[in-house]
N, C-alpha and C. Protein backbone atom coordinates (compact mmCIF):
# COMPACT_ATOMS: atom_id res chain seq x y z
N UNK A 1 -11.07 24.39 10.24
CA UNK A 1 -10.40 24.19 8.98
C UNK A 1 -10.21 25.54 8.31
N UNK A 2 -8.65 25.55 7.66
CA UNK A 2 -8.59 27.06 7.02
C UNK A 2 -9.64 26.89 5.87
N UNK A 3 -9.78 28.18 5.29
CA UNK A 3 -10.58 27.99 3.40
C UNK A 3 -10.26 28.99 3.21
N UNK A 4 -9.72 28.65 1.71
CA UNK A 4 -9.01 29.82 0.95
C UNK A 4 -10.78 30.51 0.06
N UNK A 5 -11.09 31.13 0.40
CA UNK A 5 -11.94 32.24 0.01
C UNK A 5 -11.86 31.72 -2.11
N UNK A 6 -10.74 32.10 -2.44
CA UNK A 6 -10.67 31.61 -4.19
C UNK A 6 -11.20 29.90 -4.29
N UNK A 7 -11.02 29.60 -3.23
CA UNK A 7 -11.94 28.11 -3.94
C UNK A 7 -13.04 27.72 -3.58
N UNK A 8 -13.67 26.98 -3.92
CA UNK A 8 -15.08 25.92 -3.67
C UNK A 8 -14.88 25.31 -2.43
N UNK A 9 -16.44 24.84 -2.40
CA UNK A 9 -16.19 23.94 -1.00
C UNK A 9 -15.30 22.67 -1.24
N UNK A 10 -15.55 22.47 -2.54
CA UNK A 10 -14.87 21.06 -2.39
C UNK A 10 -13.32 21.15 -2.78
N UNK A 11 -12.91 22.35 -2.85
CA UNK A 11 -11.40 22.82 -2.76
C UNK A 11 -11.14 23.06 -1.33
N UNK A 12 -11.58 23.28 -0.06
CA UNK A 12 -11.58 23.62 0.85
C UNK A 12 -9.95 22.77 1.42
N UNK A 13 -9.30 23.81 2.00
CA UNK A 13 -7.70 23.74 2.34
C UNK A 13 -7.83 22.73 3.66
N UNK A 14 -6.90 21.96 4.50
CA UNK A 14 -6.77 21.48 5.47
C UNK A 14 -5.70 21.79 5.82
N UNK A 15 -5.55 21.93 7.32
CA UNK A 15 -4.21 21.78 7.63
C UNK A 15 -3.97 20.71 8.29
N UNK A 16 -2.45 20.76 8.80
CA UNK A 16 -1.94 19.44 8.69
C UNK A 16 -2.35 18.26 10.03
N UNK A 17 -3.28 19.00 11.19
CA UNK A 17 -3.79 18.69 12.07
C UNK A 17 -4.62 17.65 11.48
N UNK A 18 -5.50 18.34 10.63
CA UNK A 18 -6.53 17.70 9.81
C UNK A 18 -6.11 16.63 9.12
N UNK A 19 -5.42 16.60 8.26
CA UNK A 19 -4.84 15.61 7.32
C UNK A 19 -4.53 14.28 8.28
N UNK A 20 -3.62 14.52 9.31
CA UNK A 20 -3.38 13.62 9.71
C UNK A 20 -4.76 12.88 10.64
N UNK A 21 -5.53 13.91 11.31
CA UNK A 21 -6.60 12.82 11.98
C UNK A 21 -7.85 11.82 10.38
N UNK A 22 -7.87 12.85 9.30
CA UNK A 22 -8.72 12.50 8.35
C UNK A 22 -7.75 10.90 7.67
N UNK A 23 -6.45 10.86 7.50
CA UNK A 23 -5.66 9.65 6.96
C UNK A 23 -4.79 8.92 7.76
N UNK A 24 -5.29 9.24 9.42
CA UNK A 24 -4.53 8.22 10.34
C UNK A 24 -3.11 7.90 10.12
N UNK A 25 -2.52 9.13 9.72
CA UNK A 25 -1.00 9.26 9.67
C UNK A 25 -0.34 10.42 10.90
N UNK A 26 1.08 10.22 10.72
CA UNK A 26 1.69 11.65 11.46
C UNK A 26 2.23 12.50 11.10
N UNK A 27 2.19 13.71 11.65
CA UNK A 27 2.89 14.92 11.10
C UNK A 27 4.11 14.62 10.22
N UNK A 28 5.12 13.52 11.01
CA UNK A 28 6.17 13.40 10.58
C UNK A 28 6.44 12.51 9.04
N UNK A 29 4.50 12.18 8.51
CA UNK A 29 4.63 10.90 7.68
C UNK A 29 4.83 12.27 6.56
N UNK A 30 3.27 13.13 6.93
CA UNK A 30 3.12 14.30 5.82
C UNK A 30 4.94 15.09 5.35
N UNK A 31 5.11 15.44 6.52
CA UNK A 31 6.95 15.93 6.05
C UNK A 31 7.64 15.07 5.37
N UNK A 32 7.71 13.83 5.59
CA UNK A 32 8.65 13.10 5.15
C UNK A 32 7.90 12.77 3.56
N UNK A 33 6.82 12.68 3.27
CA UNK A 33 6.38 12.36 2.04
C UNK A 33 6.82 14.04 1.37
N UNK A 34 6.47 14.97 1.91
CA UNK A 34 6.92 16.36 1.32
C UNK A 34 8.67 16.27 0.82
N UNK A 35 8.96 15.77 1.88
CA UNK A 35 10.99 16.00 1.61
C UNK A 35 11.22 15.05 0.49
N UNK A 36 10.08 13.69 -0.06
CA UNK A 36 10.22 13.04 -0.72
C UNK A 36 9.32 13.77 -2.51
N UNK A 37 9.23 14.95 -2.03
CA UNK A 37 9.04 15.02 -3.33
C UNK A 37 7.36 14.58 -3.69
N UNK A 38 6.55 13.87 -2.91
CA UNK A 38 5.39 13.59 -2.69
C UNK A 38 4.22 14.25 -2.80
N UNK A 39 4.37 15.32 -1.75
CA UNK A 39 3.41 16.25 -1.35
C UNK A 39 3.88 17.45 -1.40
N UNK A 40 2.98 18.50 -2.12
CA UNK A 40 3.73 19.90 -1.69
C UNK A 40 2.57 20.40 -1.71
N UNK A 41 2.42 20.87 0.14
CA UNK A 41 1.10 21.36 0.70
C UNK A 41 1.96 22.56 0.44
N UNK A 42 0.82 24.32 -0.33
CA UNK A 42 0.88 25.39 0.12
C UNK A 42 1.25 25.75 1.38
N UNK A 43 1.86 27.10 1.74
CA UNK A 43 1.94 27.59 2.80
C UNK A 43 1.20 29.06 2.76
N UNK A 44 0.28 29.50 4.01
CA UNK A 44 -0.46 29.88 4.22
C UNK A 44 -0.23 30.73 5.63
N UNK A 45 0.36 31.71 5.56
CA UNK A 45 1.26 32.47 7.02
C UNK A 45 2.13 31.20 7.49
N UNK A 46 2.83 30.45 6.86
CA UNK A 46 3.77 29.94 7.07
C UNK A 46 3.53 28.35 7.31
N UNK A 47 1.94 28.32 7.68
CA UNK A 47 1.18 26.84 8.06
C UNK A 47 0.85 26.39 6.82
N UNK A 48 1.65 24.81 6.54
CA UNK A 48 1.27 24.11 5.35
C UNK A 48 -0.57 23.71 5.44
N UNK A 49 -1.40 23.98 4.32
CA UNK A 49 -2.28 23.60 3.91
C UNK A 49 -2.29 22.68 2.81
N UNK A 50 -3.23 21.91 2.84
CA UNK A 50 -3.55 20.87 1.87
C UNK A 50 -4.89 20.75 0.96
N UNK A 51 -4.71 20.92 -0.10
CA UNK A 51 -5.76 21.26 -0.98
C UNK A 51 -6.33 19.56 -1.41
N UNK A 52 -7.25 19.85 -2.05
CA UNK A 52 -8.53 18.49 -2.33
C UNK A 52 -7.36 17.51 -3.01
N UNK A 53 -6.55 18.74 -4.12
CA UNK A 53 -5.46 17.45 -5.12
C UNK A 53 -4.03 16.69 -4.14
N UNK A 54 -4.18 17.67 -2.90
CA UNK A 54 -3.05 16.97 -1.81
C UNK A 54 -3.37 15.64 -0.88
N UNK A 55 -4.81 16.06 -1.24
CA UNK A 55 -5.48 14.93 -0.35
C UNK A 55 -5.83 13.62 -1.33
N UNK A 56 -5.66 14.01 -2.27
CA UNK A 56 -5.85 12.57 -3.44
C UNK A 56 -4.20 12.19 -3.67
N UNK A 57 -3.85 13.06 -3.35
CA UNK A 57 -2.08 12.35 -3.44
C UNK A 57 -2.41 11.43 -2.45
N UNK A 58 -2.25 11.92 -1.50
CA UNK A 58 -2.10 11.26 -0.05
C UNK A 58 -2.92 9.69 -0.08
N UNK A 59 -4.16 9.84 -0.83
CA UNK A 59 -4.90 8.47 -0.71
C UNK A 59 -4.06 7.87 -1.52
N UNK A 60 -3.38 8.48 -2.84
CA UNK A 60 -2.65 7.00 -3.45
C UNK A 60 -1.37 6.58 -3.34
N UNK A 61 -0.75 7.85 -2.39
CA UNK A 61 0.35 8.16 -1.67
C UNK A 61 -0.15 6.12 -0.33
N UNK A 62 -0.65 6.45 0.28
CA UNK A 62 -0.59 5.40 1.07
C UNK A 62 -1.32 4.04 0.80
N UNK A 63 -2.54 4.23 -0.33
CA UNK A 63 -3.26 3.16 -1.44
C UNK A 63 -1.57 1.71 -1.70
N UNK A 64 -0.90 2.89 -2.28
CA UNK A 64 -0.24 2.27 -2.86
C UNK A 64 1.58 1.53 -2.13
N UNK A 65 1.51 2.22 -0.90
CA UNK A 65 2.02 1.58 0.29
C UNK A 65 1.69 0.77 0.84
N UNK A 66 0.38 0.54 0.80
CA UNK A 66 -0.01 -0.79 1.89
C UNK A 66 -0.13 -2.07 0.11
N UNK A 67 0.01 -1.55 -0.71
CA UNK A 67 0.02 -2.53 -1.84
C UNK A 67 1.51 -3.01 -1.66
N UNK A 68 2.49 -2.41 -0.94
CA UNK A 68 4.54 -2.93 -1.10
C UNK A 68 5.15 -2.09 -1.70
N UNK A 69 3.94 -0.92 -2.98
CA UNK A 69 5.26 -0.30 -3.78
C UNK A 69 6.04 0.50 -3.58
N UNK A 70 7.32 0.18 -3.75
CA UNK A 70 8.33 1.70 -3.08
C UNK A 70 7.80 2.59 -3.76
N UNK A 71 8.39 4.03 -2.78
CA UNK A 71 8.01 5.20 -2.86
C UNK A 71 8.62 5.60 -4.00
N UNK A 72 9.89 5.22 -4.86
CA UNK A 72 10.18 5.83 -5.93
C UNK A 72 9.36 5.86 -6.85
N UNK A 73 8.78 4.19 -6.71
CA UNK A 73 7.58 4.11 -7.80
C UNK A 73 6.57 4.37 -7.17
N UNK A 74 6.12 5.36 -6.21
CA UNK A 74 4.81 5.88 -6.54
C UNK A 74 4.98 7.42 -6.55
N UNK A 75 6.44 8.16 -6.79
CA UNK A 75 6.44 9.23 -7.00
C UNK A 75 6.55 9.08 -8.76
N UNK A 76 7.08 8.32 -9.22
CA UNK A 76 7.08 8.30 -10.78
C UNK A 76 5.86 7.81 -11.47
N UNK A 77 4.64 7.13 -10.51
CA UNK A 77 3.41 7.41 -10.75
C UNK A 77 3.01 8.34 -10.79
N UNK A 78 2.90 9.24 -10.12
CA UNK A 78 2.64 10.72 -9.30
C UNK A 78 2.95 11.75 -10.50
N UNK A 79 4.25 11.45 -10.69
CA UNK A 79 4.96 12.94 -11.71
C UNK A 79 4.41 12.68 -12.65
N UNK A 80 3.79 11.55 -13.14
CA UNK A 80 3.17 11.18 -15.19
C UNK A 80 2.08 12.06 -15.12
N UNK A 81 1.41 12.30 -14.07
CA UNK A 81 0.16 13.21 -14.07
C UNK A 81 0.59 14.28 -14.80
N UNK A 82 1.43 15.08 -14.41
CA UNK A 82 1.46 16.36 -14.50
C UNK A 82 0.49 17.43 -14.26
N UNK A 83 0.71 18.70 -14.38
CA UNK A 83 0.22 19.77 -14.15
C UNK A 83 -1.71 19.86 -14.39
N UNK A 84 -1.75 19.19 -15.80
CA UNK A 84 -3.18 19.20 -15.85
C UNK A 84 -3.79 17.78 -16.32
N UNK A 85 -3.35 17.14 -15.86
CA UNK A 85 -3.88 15.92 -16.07
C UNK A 85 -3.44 14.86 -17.50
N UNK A 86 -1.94 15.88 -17.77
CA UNK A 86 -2.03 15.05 -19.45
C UNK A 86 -1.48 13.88 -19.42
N UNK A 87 -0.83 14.03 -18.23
CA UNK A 87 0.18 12.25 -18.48
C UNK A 87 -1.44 10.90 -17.76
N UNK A 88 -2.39 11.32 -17.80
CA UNK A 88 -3.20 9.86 -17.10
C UNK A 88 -3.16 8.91 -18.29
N UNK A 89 -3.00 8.80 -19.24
CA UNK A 89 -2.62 7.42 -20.38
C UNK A 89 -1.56 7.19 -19.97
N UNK A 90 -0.59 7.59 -19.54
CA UNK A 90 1.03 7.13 -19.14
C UNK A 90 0.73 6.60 -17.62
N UNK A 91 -0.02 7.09 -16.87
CA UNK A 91 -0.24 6.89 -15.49
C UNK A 91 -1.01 5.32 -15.79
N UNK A 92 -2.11 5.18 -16.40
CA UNK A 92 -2.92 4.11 -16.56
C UNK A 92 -2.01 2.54 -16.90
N UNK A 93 -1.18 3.13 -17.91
CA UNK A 93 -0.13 2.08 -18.76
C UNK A 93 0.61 1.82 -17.91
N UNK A 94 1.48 2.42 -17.14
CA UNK A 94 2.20 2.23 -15.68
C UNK A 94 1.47 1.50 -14.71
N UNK A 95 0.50 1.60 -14.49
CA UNK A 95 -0.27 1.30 -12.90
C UNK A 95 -1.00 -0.21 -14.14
N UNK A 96 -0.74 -0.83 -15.21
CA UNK A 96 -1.73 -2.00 -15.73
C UNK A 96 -0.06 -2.65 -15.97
N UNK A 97 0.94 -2.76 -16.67
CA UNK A 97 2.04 -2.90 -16.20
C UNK A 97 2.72 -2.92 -14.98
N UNK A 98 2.32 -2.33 -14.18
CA UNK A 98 3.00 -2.68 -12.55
C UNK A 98 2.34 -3.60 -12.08
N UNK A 99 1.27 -3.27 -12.10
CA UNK A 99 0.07 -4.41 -11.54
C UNK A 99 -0.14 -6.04 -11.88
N UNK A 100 0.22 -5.90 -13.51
CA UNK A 100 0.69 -7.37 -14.20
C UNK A 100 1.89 -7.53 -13.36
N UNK A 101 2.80 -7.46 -13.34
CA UNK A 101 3.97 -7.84 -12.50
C UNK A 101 3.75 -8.35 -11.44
N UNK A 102 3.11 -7.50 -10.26
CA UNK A 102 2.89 -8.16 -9.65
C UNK A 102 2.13 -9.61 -8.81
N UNK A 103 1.23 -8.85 -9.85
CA UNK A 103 0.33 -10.03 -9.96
C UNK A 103 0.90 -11.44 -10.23
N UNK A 104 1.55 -11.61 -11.31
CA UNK A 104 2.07 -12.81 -11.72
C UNK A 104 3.41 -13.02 -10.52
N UNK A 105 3.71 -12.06 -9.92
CA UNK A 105 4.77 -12.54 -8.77
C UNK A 105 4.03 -13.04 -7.87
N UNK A 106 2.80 -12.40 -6.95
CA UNK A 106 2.16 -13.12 -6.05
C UNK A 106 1.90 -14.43 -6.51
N UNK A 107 1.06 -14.28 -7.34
CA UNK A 107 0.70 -16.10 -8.31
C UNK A 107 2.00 -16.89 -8.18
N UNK A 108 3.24 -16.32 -8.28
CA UNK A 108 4.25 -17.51 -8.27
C UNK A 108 3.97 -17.93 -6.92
N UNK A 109 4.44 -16.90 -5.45
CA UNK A 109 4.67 -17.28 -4.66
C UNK A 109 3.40 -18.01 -4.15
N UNK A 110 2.09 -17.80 -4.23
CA UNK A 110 1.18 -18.61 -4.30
C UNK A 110 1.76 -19.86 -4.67
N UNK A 111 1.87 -20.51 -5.70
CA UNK A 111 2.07 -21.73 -6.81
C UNK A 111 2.87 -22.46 -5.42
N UNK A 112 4.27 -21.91 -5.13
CA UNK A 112 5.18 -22.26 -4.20
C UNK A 112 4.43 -22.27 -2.71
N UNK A 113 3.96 -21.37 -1.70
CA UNK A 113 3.35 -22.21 -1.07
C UNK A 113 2.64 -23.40 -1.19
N UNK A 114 1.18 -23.27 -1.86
CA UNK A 114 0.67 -24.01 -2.25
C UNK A 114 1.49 -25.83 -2.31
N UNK A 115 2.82 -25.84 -2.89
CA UNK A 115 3.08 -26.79 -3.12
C UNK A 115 4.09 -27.11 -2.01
N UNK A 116 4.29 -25.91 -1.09
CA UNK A 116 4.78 -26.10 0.43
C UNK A 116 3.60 -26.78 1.76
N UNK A 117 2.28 -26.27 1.65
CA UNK A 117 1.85 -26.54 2.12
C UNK A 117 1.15 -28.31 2.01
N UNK A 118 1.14 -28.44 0.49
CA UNK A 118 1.17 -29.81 0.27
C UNK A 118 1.78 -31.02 0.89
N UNK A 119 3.25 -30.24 0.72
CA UNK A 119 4.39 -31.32 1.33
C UNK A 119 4.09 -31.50 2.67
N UNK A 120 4.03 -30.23 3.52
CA UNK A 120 3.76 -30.52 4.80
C UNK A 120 2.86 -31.41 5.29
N UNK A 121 1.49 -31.01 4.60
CA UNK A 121 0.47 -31.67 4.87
C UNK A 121 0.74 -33.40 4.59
N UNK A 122 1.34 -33.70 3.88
CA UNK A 122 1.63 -35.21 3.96
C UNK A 122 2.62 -36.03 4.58
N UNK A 123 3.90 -35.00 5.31
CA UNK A 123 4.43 -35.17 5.95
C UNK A 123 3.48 -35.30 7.38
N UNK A 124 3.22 -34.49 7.71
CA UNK A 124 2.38 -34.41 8.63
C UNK A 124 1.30 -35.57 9.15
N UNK A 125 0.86 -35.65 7.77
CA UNK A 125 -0.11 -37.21 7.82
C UNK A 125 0.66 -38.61 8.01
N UNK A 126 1.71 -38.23 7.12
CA UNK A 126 2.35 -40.29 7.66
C UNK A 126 3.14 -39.98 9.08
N UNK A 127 3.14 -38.49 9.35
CA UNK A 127 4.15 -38.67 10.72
C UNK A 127 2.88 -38.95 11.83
N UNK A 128 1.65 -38.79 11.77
CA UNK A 128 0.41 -39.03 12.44
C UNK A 128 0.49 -40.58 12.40
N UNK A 129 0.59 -40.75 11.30
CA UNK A 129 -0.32 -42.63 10.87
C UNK A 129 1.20 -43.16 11.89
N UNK A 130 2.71 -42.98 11.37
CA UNK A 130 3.77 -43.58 11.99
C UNK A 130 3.00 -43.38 13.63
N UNK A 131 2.91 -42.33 14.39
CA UNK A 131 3.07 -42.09 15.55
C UNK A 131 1.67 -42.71 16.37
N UNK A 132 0.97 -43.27 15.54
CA UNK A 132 -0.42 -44.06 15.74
C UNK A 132 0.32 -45.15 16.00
N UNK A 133 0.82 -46.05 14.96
CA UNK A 133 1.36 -47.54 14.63
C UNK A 133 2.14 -47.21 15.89
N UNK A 134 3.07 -47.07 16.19
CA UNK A 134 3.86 -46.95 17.43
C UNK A 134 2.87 -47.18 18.90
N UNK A 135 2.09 -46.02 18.88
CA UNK A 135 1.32 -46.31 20.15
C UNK A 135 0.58 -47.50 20.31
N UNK A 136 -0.12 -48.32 19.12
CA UNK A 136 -1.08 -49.28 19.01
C UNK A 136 0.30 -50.49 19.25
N UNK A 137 1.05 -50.25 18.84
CA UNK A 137 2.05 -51.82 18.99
C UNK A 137 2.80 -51.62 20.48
N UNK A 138 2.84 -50.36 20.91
CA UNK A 138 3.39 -50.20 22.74
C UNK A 138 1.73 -50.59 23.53
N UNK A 139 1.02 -50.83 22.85
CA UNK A 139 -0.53 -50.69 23.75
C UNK A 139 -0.89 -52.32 23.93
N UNK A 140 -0.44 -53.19 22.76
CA UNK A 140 -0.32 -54.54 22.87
C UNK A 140 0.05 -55.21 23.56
N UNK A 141 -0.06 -55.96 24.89
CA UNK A 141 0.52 -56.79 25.40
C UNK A 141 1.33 -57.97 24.84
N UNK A 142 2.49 -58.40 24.65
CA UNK A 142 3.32 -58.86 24.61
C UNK A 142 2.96 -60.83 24.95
């Protein structure tokens, strides 16, 4: 692992070898989140490094991918931060507002299965009980 000498251990730089075996991504995810405005790892004789705050992108960089949200909205999460941390009340209000949303969208589609799986299930049951009555009256001798 590189280390930039000006920081701490727990600033300690990665490169992009690293990144990707430490967040089970690919080279090509780290670039493409960079071209998106995402990530902007330092360069370091020309090799992108990734500092501790690149690597907390990255967790909510993909946190918030495996949650559905497009990437626009998790770069306009991303930018409320700013430089030193002043936008996290704007970040918080965003991410309790997004989250209500969705929430109450899953709950719908919940509500709607739920009342899909109902139907089935009773379809299902009189097409059992019908397909019983059938066999028991072909099983009767005549």
């Amino acid at each position: 692992m590189t280390e930039d000498k000006t920081l701490g251990d727990s600033e300690a730089l990665m490169g992009i070898a690293e990144m990707c075996a430490a967040f089970e991504v690919s080279p090509r995810t780290l670039r493409f989140y960079e071209t998106k405005g995402l990530l902007a790892p330092r360069r370091l004789n020309g090799t992108r490094v990734y500092s501790k705050v690149d690597r907390a992108r990255l967790s909510r960089i993909l946190r918030a991918k495996s949650l559905g949200m497009p990437l626009s909205e998790v770069k306009t999460y991303l930018d409320m931060y700013g430089d030193q941390g002043e936008g996290r009340v704007q970040q918080l209000t965003y991410v309790i507002e997004t989250t209500d949303a969705a929430i109450r969208d899953l709950e719908a589609k919940r509500a709607e299965i739920d009342t899909s799986l109902a139907e089935l299930r009773l379809i299902n049951e009189r097409s059992r009980q019908m397909l019983d009555s059938k066999r028991a009256s072909k099983a009767k001798p005549r």
